[in-house]
C-alpha atoms as a PDB file:
ATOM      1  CA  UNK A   1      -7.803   4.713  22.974  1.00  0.00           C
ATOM      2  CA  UNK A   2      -8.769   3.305  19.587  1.00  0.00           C
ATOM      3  CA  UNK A   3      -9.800   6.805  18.186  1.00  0.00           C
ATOM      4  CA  UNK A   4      -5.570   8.341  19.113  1.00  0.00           C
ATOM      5  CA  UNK A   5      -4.804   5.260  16.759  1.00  0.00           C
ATOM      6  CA  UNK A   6      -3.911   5.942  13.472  1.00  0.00           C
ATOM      7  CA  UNK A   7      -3.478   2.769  10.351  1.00  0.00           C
ATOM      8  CA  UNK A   8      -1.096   3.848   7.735  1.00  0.00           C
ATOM      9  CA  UNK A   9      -1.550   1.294   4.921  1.00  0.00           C
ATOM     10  CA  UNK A  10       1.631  -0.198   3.182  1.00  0.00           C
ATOM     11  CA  UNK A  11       1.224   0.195  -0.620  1.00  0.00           C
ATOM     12  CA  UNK A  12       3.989  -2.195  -1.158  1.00  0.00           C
ATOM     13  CA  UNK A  13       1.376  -4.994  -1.003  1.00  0.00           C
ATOM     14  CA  UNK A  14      -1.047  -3.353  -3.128  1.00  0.00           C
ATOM     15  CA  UNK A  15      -1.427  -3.934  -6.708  1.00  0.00           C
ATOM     16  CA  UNK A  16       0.969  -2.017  -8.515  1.00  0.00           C
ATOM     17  CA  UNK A  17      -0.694  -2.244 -11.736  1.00  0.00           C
ATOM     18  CA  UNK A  18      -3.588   0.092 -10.075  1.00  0.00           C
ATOM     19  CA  UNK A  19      -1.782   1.929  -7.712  1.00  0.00           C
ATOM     20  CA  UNK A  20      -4.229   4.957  -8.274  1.00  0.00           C
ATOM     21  CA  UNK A  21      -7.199   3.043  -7.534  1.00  0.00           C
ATOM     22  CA  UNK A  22      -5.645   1.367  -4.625  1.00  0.00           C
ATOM     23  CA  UNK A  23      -4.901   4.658  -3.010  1.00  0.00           C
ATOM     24  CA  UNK A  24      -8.290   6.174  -4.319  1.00  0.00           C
ATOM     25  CA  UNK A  25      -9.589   3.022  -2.370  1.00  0.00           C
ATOM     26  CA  UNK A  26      -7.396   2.961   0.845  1.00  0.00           C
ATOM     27  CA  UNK A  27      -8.658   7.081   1.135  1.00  0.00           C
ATOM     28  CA  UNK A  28     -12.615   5.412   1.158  1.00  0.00           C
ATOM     29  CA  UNK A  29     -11.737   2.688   3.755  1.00  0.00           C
ATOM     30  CA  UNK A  30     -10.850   5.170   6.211  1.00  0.00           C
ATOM     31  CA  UNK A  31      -7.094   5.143   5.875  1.00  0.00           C
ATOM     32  CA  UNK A  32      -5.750   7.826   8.114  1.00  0.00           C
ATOM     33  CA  UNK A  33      -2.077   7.730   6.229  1.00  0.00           C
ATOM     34  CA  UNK A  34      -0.608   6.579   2.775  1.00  0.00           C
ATOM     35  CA  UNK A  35       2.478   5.144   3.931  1.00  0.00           C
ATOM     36  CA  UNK A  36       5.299   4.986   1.191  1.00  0.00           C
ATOM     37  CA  UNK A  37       8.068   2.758   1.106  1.00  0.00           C
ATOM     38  CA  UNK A  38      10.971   3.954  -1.084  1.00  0.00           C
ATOM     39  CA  UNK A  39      13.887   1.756  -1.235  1.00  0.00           C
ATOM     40  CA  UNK A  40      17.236   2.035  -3.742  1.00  0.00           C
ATOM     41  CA  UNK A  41      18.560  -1.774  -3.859  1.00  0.00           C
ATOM     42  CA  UNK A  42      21.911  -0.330  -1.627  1.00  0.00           C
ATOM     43  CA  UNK A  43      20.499   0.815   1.555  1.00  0.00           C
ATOM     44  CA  UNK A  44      18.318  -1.831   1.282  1.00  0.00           C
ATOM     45  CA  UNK A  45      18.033  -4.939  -0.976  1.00  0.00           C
ATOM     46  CA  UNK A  46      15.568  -3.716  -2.741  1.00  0.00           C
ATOM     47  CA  UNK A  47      14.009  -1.482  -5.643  1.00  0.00           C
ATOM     48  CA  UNK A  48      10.473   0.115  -5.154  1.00  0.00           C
ATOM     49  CA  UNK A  49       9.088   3.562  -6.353  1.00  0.00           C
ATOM     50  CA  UNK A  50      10.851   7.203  -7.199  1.00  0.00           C
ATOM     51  CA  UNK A  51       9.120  10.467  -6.352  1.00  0.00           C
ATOM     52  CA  UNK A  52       7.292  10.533 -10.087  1.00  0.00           C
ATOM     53  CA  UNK A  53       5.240   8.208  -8.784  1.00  0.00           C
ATOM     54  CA  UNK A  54       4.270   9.963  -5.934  1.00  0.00           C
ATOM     55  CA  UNK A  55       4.220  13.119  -7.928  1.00  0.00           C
ATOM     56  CA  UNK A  56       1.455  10.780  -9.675  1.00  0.00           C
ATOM     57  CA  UNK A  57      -0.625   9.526  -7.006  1.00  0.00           C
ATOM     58  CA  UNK A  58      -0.646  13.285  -5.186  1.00  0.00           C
ATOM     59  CA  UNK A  59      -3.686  14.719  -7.234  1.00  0.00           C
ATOM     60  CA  UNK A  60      -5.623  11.698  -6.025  1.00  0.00           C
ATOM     61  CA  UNK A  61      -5.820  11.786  -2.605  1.00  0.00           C
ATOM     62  CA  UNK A  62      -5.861  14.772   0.506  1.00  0.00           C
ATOM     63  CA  UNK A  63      -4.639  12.020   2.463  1.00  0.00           C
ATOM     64  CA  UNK A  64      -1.003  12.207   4.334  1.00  0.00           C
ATOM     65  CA  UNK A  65       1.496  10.872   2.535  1.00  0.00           C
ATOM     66  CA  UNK A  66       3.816   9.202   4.960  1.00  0.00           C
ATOM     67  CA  UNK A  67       7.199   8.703   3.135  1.00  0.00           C
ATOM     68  CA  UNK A  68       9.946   6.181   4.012  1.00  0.00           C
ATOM     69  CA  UNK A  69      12.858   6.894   2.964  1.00  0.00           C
ATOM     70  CA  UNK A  70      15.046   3.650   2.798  1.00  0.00           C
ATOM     71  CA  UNK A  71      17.914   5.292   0.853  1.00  0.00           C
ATOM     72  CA  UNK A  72      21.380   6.486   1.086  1.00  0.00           C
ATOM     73  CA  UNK A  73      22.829   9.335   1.058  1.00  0.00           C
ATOM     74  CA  UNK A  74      18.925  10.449   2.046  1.00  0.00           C
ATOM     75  CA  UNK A  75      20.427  14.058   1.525  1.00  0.00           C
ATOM     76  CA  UNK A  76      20.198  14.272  -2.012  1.00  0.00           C
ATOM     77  CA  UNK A  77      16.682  13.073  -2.491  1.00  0.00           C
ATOM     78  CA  UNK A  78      14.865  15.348   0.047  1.00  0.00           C
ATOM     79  CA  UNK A  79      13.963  17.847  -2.117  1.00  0.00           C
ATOM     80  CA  UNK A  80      12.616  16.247  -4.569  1.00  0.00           C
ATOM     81  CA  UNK A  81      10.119  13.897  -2.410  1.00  0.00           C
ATOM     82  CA  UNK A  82       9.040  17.052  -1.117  1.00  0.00           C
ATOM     83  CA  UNK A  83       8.041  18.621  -4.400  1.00  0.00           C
ATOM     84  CA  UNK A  84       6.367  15.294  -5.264  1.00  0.00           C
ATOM     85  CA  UNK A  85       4.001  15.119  -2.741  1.00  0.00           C
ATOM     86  CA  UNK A  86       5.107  13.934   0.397  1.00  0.00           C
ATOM     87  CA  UNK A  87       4.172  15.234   3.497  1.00  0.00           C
ATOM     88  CA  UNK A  88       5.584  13.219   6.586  1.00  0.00           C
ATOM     89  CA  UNK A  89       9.965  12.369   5.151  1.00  0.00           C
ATOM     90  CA  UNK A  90      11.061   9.491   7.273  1.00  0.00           C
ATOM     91  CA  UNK A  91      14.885   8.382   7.444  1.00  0.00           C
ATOM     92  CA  UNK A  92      17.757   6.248   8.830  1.00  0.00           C
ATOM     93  CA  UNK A  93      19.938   8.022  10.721  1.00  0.00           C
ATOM     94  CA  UNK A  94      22.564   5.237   9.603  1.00  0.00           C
ATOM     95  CA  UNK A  95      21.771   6.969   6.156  1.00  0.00           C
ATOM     96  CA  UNK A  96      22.895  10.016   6.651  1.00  0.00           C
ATOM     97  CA  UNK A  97      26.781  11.379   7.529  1.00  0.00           C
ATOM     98  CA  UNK A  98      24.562  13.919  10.193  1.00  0.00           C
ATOM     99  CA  UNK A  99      21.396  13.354  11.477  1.00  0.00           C
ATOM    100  CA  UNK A 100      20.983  17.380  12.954  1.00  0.00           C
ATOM    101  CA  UNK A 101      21.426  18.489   9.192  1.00  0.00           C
ATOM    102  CA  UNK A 102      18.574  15.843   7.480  1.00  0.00           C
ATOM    103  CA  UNK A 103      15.898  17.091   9.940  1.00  0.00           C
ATOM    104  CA  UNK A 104      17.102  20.708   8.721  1.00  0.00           C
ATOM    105  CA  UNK A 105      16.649  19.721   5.142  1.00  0.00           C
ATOM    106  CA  UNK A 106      13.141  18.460   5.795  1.00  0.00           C
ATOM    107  CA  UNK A 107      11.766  21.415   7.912  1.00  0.00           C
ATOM    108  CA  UNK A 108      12.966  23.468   5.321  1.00  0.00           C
ATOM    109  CA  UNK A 109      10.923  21.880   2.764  1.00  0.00           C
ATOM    110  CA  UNK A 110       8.206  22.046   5.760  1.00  0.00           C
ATOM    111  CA  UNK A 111       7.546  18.716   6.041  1.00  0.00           C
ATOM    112  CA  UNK A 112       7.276  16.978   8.943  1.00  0.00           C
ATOM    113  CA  UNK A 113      10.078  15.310  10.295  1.00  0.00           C
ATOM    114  CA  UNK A 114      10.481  11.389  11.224  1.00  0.00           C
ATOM    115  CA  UNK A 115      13.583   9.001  11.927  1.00  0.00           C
ATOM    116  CA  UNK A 116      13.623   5.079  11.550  1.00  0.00           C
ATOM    117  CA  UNK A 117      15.134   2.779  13.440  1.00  0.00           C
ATOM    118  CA  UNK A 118      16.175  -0.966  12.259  1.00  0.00           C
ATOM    119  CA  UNK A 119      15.608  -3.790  14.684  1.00  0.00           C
ATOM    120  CA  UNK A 120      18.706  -3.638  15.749  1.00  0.00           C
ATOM    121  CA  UNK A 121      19.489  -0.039  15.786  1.00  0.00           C
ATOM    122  CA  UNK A 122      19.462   1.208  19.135  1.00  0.00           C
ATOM    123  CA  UNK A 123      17.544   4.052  20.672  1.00  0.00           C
ATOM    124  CA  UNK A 124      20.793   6.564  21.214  1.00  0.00           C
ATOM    125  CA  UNK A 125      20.399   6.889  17.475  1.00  0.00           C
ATOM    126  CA  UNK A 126      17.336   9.212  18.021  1.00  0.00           C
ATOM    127  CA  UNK A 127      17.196   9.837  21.977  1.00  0.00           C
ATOM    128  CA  UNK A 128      18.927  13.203  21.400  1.00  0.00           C
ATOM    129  CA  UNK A 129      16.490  14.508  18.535  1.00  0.00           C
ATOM    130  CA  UNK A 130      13.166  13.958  19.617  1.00  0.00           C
ATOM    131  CA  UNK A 131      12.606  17.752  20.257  1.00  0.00           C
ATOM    132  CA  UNK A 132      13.428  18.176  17.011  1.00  0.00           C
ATOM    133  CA  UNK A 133      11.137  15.710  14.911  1.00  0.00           C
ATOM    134  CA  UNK A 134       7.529  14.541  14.994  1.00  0.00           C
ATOM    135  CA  UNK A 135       7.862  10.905  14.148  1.00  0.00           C
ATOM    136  CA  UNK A 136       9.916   7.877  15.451  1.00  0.00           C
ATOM    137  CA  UNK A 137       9.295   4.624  13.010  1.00  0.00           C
ATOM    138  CA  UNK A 138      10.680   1.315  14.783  1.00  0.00           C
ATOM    139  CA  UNK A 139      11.161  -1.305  12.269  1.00  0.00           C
ATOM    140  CA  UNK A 140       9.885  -4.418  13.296  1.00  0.00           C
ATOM    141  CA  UNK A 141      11.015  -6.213  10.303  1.00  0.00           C
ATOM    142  CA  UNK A 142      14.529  -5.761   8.931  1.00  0.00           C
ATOM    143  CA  UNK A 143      13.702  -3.286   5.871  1.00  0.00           C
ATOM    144  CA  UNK A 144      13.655  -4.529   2.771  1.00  0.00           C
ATOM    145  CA  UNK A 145      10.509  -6.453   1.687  1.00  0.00           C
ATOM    146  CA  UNK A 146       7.083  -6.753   2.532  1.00  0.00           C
ATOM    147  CA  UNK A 147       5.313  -9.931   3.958  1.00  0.00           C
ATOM    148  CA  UNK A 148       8.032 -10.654   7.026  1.00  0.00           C
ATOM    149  CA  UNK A 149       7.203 -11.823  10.293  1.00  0.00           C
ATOM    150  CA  UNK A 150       7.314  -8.711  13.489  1.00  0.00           C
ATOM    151  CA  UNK A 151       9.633  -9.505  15.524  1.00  0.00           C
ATOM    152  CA  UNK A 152       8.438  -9.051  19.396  1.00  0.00           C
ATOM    153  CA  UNK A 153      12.117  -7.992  20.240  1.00  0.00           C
ATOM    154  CA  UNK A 154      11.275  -4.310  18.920  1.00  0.00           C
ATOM    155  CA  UNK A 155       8.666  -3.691  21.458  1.00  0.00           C
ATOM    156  CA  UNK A 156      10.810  -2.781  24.505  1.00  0.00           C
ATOM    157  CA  UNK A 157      12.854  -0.161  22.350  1.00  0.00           C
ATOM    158  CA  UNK A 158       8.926   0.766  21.489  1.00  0.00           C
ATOM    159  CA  UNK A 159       8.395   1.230  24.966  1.00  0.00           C
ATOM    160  CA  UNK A 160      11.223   3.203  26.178  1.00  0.00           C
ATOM    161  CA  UNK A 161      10.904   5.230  23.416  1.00  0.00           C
ATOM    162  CA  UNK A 162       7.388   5.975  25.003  1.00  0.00           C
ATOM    163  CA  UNK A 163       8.688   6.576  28.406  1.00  0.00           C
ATOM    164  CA  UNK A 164      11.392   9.216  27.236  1.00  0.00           C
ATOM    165  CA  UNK A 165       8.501  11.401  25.023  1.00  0.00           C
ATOM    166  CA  UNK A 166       6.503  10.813  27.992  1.00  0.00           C
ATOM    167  CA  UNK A 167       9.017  12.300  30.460  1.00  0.00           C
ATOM    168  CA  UNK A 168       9.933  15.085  28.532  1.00  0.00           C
ATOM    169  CA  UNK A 169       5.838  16.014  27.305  1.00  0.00           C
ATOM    170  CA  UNK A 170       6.643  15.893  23.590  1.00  0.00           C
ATOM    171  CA  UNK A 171       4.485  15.516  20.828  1.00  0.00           C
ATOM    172  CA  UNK A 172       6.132  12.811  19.155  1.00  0.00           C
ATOM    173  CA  UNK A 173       4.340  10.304  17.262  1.00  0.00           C
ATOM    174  CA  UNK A 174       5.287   6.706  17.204  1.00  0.00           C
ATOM    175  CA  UNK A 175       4.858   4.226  14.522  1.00  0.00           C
ATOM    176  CA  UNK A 176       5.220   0.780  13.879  1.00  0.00           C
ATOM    177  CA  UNK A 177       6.419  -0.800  10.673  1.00  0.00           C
ATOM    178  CA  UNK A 178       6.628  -4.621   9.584  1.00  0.00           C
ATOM    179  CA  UNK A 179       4.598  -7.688   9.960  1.00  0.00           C
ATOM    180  CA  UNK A 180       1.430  -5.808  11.494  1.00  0.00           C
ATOM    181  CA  UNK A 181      -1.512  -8.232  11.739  1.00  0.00           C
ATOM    182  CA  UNK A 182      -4.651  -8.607  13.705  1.00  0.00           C
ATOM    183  CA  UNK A 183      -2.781 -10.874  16.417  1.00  0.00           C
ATOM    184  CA  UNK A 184       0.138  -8.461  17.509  1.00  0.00           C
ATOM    185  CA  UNK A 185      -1.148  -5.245  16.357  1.00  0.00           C
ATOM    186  CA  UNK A 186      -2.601  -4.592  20.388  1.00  0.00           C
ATOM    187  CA  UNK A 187       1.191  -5.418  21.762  1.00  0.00           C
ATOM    188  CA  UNK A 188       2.766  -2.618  19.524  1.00  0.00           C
ATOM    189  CA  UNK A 189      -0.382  -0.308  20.543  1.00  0.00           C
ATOM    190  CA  UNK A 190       0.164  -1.493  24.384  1.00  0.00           C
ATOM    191  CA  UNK A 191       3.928  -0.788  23.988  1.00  0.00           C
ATOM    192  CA  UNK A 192       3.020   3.101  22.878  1.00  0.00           C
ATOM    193  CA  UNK A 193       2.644   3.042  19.252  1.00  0.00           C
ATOM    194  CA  UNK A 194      -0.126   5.526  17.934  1.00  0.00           C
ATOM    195  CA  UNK A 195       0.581   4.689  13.964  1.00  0.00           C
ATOM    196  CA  UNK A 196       0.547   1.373  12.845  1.00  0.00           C
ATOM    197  CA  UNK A 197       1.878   0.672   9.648  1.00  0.00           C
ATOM    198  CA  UNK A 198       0.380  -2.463   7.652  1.00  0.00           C
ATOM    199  CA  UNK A 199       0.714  -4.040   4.047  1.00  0.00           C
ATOM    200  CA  UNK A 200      -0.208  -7.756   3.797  1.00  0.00           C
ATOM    201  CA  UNK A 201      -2.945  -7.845   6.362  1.00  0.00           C
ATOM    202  CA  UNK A 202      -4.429  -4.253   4.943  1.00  0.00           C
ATOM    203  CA  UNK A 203      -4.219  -6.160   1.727  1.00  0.00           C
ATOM    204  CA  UNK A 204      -4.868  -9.566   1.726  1.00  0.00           C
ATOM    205  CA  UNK A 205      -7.401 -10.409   4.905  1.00  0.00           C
ATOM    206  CA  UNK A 206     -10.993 -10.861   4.627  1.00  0.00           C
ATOM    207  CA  UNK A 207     -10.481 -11.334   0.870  1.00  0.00           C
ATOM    208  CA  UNK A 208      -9.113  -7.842   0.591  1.00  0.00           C
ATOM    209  CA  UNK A 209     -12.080  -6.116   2.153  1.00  0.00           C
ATOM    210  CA  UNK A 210      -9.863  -2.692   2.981  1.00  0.00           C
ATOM    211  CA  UNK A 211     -12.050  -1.122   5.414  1.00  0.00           C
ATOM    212  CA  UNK A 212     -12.407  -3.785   7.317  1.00  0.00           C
ATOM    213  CA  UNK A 213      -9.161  -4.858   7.965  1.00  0.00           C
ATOM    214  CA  UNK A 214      -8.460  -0.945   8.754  1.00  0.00           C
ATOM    215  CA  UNK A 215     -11.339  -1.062  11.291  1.00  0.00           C
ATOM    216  CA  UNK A 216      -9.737  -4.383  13.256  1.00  0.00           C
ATOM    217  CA  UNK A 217      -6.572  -3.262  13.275  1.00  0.00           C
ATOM    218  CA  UNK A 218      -7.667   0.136  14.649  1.00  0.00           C
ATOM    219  CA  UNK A 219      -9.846  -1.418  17.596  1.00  0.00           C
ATOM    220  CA  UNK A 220      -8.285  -4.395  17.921  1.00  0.00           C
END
């Protein structure tokens, strides 16, 4: 089981001063993913990173880099993640004024395709696209900020999810996003995630030791 799991590391926790050594450092840890936050301060109350960063950070690393998009109108900005480096464009549907047209604009920039759902956003948001996309990312925090607690609620959305890809033999990838530690990271594997997403406890456990904390999480 533990070798289908992939840990996407949340460089919101690391140290921004030395983002290119962080990510230098997450690729010798055995990070499967980069996982990108980008938030605007309206979709969500917050500010992080623009696509020159990325742009940046690309020459370092053949790793994936798995961009969330936390922004609105997401429309606007696809083409320019693309160019910067990012492989995997996630977004909320409640971003966008037509979810069938944002997975267009990212499969024509040939990226792969994934849609996020907030805790509360229900599972008719993306039910109808799976064949369409290669990623769903629950939230299991509301979006915003790193270092909040998962909320267990999530994980039966997590597991129909898993029942519907299952039923219809698609090869859609799920991923799980907010307050991943070593304690509930085998519920949100149990419940059918494959990518778990993790900032703080990538970060901060075992005094920061990076390839160890990617190693629980995966076999945990």
């Amino acid at each position: 089981m533990d070798n289908l799991i992939k840990i996407s590391p949340s460089i919101l926790s690391a140290d921004f001063s030395k983002l290119g050594s962080e990510v230098v450092s997450l690729e010798k840890a055995g990070a499967d993913y980069i996982h990108i936050d980008v938030m605007d301060g309206h979709f969500v109350p917050n500010l992080t990173i623009g696509p020159d960063v990325i742009r940046k950070l690309r020459p370092l690393t053949k790793k994936i880099f798995d961009v969330h998009l936390m922004i609105s109108p997401v429309d606007n900005f696809i083409k320019e993640f693309s160019k910067a480096g990012a492989d995997i464009i996630t977004f909320h549907p409640e971003a966008t004024q037509n979810t069938e047209k944002t997975i267009k604009l990212i499969r024509k920039e040939n990226k792969k395709v994934g849609i996020s759902l907030k805790p509360n956003s229900g599972i008719e948001l993306v039910k109808n696209h799976l064949e369409k996309i290669d990623l769903v990312l629950i939230m299991s925090v509301e979006p915003g900020f790193g270092g909040q607690k998962f909320i267990p609620e999530v994980l039966n959305k997590t597991k129909e999810i898993k029942e519907i890809i299952k039923k219809k033999n698609l090869k859609v990838d799920i991923e799980i996003d907010g307050g991943i530690n070593f304690e509930n990271c085998s519920v949100a594997k149990k419940a059918g995630a494959n990518i778990l997403v993790s900032g703080s406890t990538v970060f901060k456990e075992n005094n920061g030791d990076l390839k160890k904390n990617i190693e629980i999480l995966r076999k945990n």
